[in-house]
Protein backbone atom coordinates (compact mmCIF):
# COMPACT_ATOMS: atom_id res chain seq x y z
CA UNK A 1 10.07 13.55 256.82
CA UNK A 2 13.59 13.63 255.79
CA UNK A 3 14.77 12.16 252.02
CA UNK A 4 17.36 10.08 254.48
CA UNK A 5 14.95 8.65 256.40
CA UNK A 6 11.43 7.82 255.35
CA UNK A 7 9.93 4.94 257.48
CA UNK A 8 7.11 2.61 255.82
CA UNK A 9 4.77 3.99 258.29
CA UNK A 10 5.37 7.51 256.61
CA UNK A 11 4.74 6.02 253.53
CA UNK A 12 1.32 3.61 254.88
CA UNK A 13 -0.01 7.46 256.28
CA UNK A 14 0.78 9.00 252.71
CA UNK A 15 -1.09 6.06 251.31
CA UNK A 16 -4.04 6.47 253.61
CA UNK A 17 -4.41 10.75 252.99
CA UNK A 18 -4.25 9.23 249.53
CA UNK A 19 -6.97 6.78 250.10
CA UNK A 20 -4.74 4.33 248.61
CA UNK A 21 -4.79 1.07 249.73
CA UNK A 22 -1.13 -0.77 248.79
CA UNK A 23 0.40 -4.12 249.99
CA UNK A 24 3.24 -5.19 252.00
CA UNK A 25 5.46 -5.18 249.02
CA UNK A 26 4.24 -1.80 247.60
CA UNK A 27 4.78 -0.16 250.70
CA UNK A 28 8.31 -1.37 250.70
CA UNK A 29 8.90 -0.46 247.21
CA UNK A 30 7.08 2.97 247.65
CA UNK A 31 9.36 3.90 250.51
CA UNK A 32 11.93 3.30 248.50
CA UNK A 33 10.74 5.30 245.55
CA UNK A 34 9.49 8.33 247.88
CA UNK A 35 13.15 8.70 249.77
CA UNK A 36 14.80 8.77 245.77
CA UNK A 37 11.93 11.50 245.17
CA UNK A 38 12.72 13.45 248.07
CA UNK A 39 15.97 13.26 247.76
CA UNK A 40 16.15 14.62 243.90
CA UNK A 41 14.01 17.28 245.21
CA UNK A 42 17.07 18.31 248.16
CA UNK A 43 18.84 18.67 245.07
CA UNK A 44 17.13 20.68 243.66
CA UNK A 45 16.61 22.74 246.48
CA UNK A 46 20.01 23.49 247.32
CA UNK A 47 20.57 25.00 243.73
CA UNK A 48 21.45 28.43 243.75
CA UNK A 49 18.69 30.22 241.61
CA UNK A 50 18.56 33.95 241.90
CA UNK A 51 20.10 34.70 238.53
CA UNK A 52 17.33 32.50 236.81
CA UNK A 53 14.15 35.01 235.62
CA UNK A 54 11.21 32.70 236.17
CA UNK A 55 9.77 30.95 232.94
CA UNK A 56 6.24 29.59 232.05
CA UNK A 57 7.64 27.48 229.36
CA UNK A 58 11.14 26.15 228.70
CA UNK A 59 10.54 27.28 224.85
CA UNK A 60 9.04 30.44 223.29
CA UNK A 61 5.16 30.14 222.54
CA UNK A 62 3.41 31.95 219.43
CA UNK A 63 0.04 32.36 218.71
CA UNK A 64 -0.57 29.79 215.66
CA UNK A 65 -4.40 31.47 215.14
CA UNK A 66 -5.13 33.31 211.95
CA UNK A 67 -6.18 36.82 212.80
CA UNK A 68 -9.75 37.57 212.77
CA UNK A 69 -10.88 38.84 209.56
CA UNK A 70 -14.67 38.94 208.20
CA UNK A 71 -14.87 36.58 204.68
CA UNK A 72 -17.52 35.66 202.48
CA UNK A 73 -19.49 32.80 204.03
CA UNK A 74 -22.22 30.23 202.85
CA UNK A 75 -25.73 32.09 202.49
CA UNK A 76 -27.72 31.22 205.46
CA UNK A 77 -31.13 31.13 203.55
CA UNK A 78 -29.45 28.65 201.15
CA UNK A 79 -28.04 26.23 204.05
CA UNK A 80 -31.53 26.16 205.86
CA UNK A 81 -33.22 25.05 202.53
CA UNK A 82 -30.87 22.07 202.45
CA UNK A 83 -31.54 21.17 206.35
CA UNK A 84 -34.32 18.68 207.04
CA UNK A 85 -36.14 20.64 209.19
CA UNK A 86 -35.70 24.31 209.98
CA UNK A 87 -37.85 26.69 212.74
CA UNK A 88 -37.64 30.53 213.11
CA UNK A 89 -34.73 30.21 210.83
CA UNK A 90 -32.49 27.90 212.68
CA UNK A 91 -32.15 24.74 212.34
CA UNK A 92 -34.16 22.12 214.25
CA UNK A 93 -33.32 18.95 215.73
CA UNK A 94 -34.71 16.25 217.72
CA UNK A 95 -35.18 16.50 221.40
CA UNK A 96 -32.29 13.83 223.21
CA UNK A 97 -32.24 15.51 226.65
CA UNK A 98 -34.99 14.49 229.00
CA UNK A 99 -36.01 11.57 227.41
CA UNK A 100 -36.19 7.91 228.63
C-alpha cells in the first residue's frame, strides 16, 4: 500500500480487519484521509534522525508526591466508636455482592 496510491478496496479490507462497516461515501472519504495519513507518515520517515536521543516525553516529568513520612493520625478506637457498626475492630458494612 503506497501513500500515492491507496485504492477503495484497500481501504473496504482495512474497514473489514476493523470490523467496520462504512458506506459508499465513507469509503471514498476514508481513502482519501488514509493516502494524507500515509503520506505525512513518508515524511516523517525520510527524516534524518540519528542525532535525536530517544524521549518518553517531549517535557521533563517530576514526581509531584510528598515523600513518605509517618504523622499523627486519627485514633482508630475513637473512629470505630463513631461507625454504625463495627466487627473484630473494623468496620462493617452491608453485604451488596451476591445479592438479587
Amino acid at each position: 500500500m503506497s501513500a500515492d496510491k491507496i485504492s477503495s478496496n484497500e481501504t473496504r479490507h482495512i474497514a473489514h480487519l476493523a470490523r467496520l462497516a462504512l458506506s459508499e461515501a465513507e469509503i471514498e472519504d476514508f481513502t482519501g484521509q488514509l493516502a494524507a495519513i500515509l503520506e505525512h507518515a513518508k515524511d516523517i520517515e525520510s527524516l534524518n534522525l540519528d542525532d535525536v536521543a530517544p524521549t518518553r516525553h517531549a517535557l521533563p516529568i517530576k514526581n509531584v508526591m510528598r515523600s513518605d513520612e509517618v504523622r499523627k493520625s486519627v485514633n482508630r478506637e475513637e473512629v470505630l466508636r463513631m461507625a454504625p457498626e463495627t466487627q473484630a475492630n473494623m468496620f462493617l458494612v452491608p453485604k451488596i455482592i451476591g445479592e438479587d
